[in-house]
Protein backbone atom coordinates (compact mmCIF):
# COMPACT_ATOMS: atom_id res chain seq x y z
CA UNK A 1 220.58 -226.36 103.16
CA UNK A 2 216.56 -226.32 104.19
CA UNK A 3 216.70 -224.20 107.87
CA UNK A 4 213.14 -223.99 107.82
CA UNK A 5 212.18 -227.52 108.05
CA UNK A 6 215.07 -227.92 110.80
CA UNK A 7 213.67 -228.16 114.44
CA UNK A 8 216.82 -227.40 115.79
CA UNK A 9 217.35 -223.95 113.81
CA UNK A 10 213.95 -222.92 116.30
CA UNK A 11 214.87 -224.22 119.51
CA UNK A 12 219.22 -223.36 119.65
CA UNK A 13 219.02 -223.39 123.53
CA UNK A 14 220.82 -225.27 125.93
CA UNK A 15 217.99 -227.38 126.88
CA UNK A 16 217.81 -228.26 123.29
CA UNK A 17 221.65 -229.66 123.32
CA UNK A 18 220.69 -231.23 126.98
CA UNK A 19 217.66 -232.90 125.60
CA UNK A 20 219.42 -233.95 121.93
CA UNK A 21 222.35 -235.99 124.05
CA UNK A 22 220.36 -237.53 125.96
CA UNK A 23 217.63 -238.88 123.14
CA UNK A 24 221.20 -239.63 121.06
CA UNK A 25 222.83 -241.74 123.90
CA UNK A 26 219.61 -243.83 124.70
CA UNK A 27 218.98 -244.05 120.84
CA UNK A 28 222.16 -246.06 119.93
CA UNK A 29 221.71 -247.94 123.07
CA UNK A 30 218.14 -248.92 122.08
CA UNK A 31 218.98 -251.49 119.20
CA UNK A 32 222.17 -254.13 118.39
CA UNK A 33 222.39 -252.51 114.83
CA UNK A 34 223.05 -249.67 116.37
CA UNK A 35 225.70 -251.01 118.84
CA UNK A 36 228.91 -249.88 115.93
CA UNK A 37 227.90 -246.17 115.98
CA UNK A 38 226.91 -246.78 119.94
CA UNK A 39 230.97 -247.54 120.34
CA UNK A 40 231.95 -244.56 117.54
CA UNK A 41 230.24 -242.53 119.90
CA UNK A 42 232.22 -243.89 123.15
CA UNK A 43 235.31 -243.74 121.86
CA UNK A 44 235.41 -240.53 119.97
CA UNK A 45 233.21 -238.11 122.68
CA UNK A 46 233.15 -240.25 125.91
CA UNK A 47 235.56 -242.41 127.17
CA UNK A 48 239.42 -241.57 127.75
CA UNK A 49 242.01 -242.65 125.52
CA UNK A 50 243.25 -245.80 127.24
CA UNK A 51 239.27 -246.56 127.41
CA UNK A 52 238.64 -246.95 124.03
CA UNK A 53 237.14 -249.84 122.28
CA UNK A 54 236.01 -251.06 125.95
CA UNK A 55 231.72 -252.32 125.38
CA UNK A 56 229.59 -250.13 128.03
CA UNK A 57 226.00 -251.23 129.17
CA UNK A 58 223.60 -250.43 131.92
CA UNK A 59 223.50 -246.70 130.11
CA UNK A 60 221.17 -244.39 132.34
CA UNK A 61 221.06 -240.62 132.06
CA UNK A 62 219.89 -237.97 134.19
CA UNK A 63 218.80 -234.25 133.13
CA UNK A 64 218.95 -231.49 136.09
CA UNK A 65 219.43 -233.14 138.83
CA UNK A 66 220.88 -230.86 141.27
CA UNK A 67 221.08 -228.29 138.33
CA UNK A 68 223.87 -230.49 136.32
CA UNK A 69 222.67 -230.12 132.67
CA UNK A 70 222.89 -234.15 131.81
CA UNK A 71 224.66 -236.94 134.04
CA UNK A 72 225.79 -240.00 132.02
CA UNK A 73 225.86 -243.71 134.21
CA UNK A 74 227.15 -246.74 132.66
CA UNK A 75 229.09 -249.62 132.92
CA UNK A 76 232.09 -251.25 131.18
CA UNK A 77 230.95 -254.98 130.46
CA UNK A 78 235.07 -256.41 131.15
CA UNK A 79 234.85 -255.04 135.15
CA UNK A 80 230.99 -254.18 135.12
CA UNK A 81 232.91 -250.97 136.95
CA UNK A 82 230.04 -248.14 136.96
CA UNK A 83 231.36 -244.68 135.78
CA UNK A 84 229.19 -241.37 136.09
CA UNK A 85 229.91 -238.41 133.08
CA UNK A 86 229.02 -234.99 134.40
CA UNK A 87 228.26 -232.28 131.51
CA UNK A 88 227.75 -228.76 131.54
CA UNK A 89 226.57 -227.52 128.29
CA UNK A 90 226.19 -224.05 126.69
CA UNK A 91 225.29 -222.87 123.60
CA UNK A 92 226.42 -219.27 124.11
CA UNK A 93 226.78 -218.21 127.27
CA UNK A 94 229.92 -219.17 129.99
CA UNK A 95 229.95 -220.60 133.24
CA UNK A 96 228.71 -218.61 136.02
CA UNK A 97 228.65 -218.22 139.75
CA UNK A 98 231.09 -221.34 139.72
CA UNK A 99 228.66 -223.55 138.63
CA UNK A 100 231.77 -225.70 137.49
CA UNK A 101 233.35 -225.84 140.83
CA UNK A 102 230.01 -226.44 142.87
CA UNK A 103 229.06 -229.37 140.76
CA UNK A 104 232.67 -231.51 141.42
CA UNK A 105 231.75 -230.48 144.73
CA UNK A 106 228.48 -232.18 144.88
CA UNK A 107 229.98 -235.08 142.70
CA UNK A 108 233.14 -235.37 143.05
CA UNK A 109 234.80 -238.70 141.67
CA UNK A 110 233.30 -238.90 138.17
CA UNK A 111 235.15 -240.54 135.38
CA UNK A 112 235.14 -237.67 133.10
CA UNK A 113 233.67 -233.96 133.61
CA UNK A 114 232.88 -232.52 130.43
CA UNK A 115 232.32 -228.85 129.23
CA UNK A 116 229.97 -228.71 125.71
CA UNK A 117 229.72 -225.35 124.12
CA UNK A 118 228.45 -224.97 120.24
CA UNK A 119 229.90 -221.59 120.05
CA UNK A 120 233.45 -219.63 120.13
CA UNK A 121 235.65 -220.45 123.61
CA UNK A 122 238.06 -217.93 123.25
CA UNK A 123 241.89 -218.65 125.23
CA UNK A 124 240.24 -216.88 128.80
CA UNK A 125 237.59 -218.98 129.02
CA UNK A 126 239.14 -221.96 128.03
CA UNK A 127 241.55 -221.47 130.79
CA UNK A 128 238.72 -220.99 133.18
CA UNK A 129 237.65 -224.36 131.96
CA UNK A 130 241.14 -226.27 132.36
CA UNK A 131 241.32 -224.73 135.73
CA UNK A 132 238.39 -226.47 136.71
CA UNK A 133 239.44 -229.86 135.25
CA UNK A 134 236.30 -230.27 132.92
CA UNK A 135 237.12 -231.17 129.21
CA UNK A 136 236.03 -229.53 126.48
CA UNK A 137 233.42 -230.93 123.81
CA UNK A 138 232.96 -228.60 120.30
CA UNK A 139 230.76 -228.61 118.49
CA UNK A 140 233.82 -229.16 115.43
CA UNK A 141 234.10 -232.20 117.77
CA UNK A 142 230.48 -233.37 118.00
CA UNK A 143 229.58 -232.77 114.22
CA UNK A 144 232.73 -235.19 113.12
CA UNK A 145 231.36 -237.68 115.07
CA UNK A 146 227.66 -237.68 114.63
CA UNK A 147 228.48 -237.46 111.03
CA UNK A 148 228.75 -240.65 110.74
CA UNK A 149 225.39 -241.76 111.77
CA UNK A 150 223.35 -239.26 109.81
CA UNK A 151 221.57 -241.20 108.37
CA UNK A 152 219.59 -243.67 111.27
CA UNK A 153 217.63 -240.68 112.29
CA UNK A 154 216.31 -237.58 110.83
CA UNK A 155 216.69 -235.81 113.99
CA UNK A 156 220.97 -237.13 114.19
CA UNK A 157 220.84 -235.20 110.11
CA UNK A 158 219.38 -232.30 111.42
CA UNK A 159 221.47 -231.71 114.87
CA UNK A 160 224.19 -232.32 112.54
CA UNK A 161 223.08 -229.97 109.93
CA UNK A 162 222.22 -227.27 112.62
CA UNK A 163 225.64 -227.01 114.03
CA UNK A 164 227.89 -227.30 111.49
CA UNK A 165 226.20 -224.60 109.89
CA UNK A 166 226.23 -222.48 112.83
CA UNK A 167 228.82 -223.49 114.57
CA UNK A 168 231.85 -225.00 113.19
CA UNK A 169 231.49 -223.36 109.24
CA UNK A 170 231.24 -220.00 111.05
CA UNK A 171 233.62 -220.28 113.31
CA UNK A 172 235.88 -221.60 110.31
CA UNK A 173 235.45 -218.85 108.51
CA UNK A 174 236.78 -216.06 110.93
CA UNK A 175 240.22 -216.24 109.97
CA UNK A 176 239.33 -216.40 105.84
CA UNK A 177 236.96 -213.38 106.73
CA UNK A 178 239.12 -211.39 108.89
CA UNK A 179 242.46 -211.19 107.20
CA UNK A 180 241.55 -212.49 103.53
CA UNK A 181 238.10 -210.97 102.64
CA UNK A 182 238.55 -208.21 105.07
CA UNK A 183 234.97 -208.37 105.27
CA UNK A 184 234.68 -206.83 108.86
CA UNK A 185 230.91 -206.86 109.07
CA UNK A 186 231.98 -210.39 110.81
CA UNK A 187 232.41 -208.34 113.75
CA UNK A 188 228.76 -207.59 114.34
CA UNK A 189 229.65 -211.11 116.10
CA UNK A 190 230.49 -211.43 119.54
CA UNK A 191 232.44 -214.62 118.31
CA UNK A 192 234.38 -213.11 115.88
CA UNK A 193 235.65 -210.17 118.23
CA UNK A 194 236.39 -212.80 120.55
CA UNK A 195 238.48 -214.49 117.94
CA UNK A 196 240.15 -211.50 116.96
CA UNK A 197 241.22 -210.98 120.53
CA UNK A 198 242.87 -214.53 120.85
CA UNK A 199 244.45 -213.29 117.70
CA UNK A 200 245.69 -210.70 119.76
CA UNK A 201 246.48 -211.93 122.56
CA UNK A 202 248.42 -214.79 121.44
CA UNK A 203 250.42 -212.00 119.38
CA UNK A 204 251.04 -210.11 122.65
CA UNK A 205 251.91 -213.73 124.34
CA UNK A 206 254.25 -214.37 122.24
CA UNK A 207 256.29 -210.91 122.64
CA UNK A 208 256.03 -211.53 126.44
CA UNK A 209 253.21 -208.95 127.00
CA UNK A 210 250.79 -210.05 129.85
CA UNK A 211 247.49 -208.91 129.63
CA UNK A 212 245.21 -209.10 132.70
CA UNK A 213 242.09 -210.17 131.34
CA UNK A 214 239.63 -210.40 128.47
CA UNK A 215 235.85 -208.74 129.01
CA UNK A 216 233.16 -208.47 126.69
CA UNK A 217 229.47 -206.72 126.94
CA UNK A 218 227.47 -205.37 124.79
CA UNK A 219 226.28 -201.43 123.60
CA UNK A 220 223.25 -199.78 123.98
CA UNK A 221 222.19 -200.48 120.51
CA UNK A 222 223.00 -204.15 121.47
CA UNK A 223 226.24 -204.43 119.33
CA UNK A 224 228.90 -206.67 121.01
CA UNK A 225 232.22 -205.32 122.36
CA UNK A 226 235.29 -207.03 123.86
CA UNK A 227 238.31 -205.84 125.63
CA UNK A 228 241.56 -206.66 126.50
CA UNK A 229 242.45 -205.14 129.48
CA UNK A 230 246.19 -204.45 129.42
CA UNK A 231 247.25 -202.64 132.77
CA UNK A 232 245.37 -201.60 135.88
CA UNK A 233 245.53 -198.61 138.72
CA UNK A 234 243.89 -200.17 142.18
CA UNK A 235 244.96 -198.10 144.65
CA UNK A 236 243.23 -195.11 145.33
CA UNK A 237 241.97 -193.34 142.57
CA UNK A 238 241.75 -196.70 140.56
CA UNK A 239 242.05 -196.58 136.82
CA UNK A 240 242.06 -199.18 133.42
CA UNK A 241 243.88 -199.63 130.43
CA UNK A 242 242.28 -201.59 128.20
CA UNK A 243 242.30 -202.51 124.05
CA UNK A 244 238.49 -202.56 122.58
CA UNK A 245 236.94 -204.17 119.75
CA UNK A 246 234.11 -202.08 118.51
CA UNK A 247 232.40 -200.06 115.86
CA UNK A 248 231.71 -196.33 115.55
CA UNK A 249 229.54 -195.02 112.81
CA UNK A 250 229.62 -198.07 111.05
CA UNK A 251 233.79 -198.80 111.08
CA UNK A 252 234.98 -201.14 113.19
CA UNK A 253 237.89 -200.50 115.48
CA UNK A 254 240.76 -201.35 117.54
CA UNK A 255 240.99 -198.70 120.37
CA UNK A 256 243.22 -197.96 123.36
CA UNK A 257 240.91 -196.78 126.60
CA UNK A 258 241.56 -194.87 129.94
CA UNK A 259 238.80 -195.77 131.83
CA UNK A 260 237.83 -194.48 135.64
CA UNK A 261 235.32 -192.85 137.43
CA UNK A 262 236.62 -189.96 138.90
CA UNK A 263 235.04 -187.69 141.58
CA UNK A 264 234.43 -184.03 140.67
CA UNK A 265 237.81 -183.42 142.37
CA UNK A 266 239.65 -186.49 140.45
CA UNK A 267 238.52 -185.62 136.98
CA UNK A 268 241.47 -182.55 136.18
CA UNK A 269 243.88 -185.39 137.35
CA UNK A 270 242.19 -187.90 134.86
CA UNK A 271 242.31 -185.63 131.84
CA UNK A 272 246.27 -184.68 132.59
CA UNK A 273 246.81 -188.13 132.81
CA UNK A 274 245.14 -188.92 129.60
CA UNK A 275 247.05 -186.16 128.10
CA UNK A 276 250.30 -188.09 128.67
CA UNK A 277 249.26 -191.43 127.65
CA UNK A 278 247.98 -189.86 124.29
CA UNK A 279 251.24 -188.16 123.92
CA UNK A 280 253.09 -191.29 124.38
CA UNK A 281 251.18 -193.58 122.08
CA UNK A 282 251.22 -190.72 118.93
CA UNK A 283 255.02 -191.03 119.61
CA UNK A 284 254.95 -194.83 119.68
CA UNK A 285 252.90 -195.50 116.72
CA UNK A 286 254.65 -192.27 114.87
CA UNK A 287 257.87 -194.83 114.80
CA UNK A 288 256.34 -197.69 113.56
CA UNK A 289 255.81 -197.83 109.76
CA UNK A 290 252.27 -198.89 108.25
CA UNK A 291 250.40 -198.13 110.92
CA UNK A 292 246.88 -195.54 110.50
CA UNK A 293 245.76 -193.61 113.07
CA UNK A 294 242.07 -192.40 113.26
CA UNK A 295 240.66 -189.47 115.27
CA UNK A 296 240.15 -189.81 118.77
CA UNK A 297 236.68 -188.74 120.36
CA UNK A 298 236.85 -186.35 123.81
CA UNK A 299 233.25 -187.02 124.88
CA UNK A 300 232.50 -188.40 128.45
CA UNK A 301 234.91 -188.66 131.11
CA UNK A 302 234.85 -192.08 132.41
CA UNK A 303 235.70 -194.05 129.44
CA UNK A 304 238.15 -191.77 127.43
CA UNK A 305 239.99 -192.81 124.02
CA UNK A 306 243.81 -192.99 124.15
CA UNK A 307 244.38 -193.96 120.46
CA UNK A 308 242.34 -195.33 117.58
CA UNK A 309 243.10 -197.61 114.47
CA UNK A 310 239.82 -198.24 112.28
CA UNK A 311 240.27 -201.79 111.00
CA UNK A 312 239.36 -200.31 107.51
CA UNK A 313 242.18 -197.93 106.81
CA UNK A 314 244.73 -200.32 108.20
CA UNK A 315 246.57 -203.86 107.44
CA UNK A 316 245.13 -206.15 109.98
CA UNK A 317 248.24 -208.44 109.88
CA UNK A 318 250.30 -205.54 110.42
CA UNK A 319 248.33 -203.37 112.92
CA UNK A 320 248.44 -207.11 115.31
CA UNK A 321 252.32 -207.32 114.87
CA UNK A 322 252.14 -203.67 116.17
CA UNK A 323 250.07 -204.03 119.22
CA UNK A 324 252.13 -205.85 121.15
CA UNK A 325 254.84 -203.02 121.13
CA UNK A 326 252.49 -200.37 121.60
CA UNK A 327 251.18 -202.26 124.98
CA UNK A 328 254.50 -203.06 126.39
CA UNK A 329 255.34 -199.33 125.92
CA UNK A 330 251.84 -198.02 127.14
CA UNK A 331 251.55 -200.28 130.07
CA UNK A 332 254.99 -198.82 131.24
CA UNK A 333 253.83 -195.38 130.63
CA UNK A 334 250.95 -196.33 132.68
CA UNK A 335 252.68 -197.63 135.77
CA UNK A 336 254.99 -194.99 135.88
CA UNK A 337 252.38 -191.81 135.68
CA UNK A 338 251.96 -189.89 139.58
């Protein structure tokens, strides 16, 4: 496929994917031969279920106003009933400073509210996102449907184009590249660590282990990392337990972290504590079979390593079946240290 050529491949902001809706909407609205892929459009990305198949005119769209990304007006031509769409679009990023919230707020009785993000929602944000009541648009979603008009307008071909090689292919192949190819490089990726941590998560889920929360950031170097933060000291000297994603000298990991930031007079009381969680996860993983254990770093003292796997020298099928055991016995461990 020609990238080059490909507008979209040199612009993949969100005021790209603002602008690209709203020059799609008004373009199937602008000529009767375009008035089948108009209602393709309608029924497959816009109107609800029981809506479907129902004409819609007097089509006006708005871009900013009052910071919402792109608001939708029309009409169905049975009631001549006006609706409003709201949309929030990312390419990358997540909501923030509860944009989501603030804009029901300031409209509050639209027919749909819709949430359109080209890359990865892992199971956190997603949740964030039902919370909210705004529906989720993919771009797995979007490129099905705009397929079938690629061919009115160069600029449909190459939106298309752009985002199902970015988007949906990639995100396709996480699971092929994880767990088949084992080709880890993936996980240079914030995506794919994100994936991997639904992985694990769900894993966990399912053997009734409640994590607290999923976090991700980024290194120095600018390499991604993402956490799953397992158990939590708030009282006091306040303390984490969390499982990373990350790479060390080129091998990606799965790690277990203590993480404070103890005063002078806290950190002997960190260290013994640390002492005891490492004891209890060499015994943990010591009686589970398959399992590889790397060597643990002692540098720094707020973020300190319980336990290591590198993805490399272990099954990744089996080191996720393990994790939820170790956690359940760690995060007991945890709550029960003085």
């Amino acid at each position: 496929m020609e990238t080059n050529t490909n507008i979209f491949f040199h612009s993949p902001k969100e005021l790209t994917t603002d602008a690209f809706l709203v020059w799609l909407i008004y373009f199937l609205d602008s000529k009767e031969e375009y008035k089948v892929y108009k209602q393709i459009f309608f029924n497959n990305v816009i109107l609800k279920k029981e809506d479907c198949d129902r004409a819609v005119s007097s089509v006006e769209l708005k871009r900013q106003e009052n910071n919402v990304d792109v608001l939708l007006m029309f009409r169905f031509e049975d009631d001549g009933e006006e609706q409003t769409i709201l949309f929030e679009n990312k390419t990358w990023s997540c909501q923030h400073s509860k944009q989501l919230a603030r804009y029901k707020t300031i409209y509050p009785n639209c027919y749909r509210y819709f949430y359109y993000k080209l890359a990865y929602i892992n199971s956190q944000e997603a949740k964030e996102i039902a919370q909210e009541q705004y529906e989720v648009i993919d771009a797995d979603m979007m490129s099905s449907t705009i397929e079938k008009m690629v061919d009115l307008h160069p600029f449909i071909k190459m939106y298309y184009d752009y985002i199902a090689y970015t988007f949906v292919d990639t995100i396709n192949s996480f699971h092929r590249k994880l767990f088949v190819e084992h080709h880890y490089n993936v996980l240079w990726g914030a995506d794919a660590q994100k994936y991997l941590c639904d992985i694990i998560v769900k894993k966990m889920t399912e053997q009734n282990v409640l994590y607290l929360e999923i976090r991700k950031g980024n290194n120095r170097g600018g390499c991604p990392w993402t956490q799953i933060d397992i158990a939590k000291k708030t009282e006091g000297y306040q303390e984490r337990l969390f499982w990373r994603v990350d790479i060390r000298s080129g091998k990606f990991y799965i790690r277990l972290n203590q993480y404070a930031e103890p005063s002078e007079e806290e950190v002997d009381y960190k260290m013994r504590r640390l002492k005891i969680l490492r004891n209890e996860a060499n015994s943990i993983v010591g009686s589970l079979q398959g399992l590889h254990l790397g060597e643990v770093h002692n540098r720094g003292i707020k973020e300190s390593e319980v336990l290591i796997f590198f993805l490399e020298d272990n099954d990744l099928e089996t080191l996720i079946e393990a994790l939820p055991k170790i956690s359940r016995r760690m995060m007991d461990v945890f709550r029960e240290l003085n």
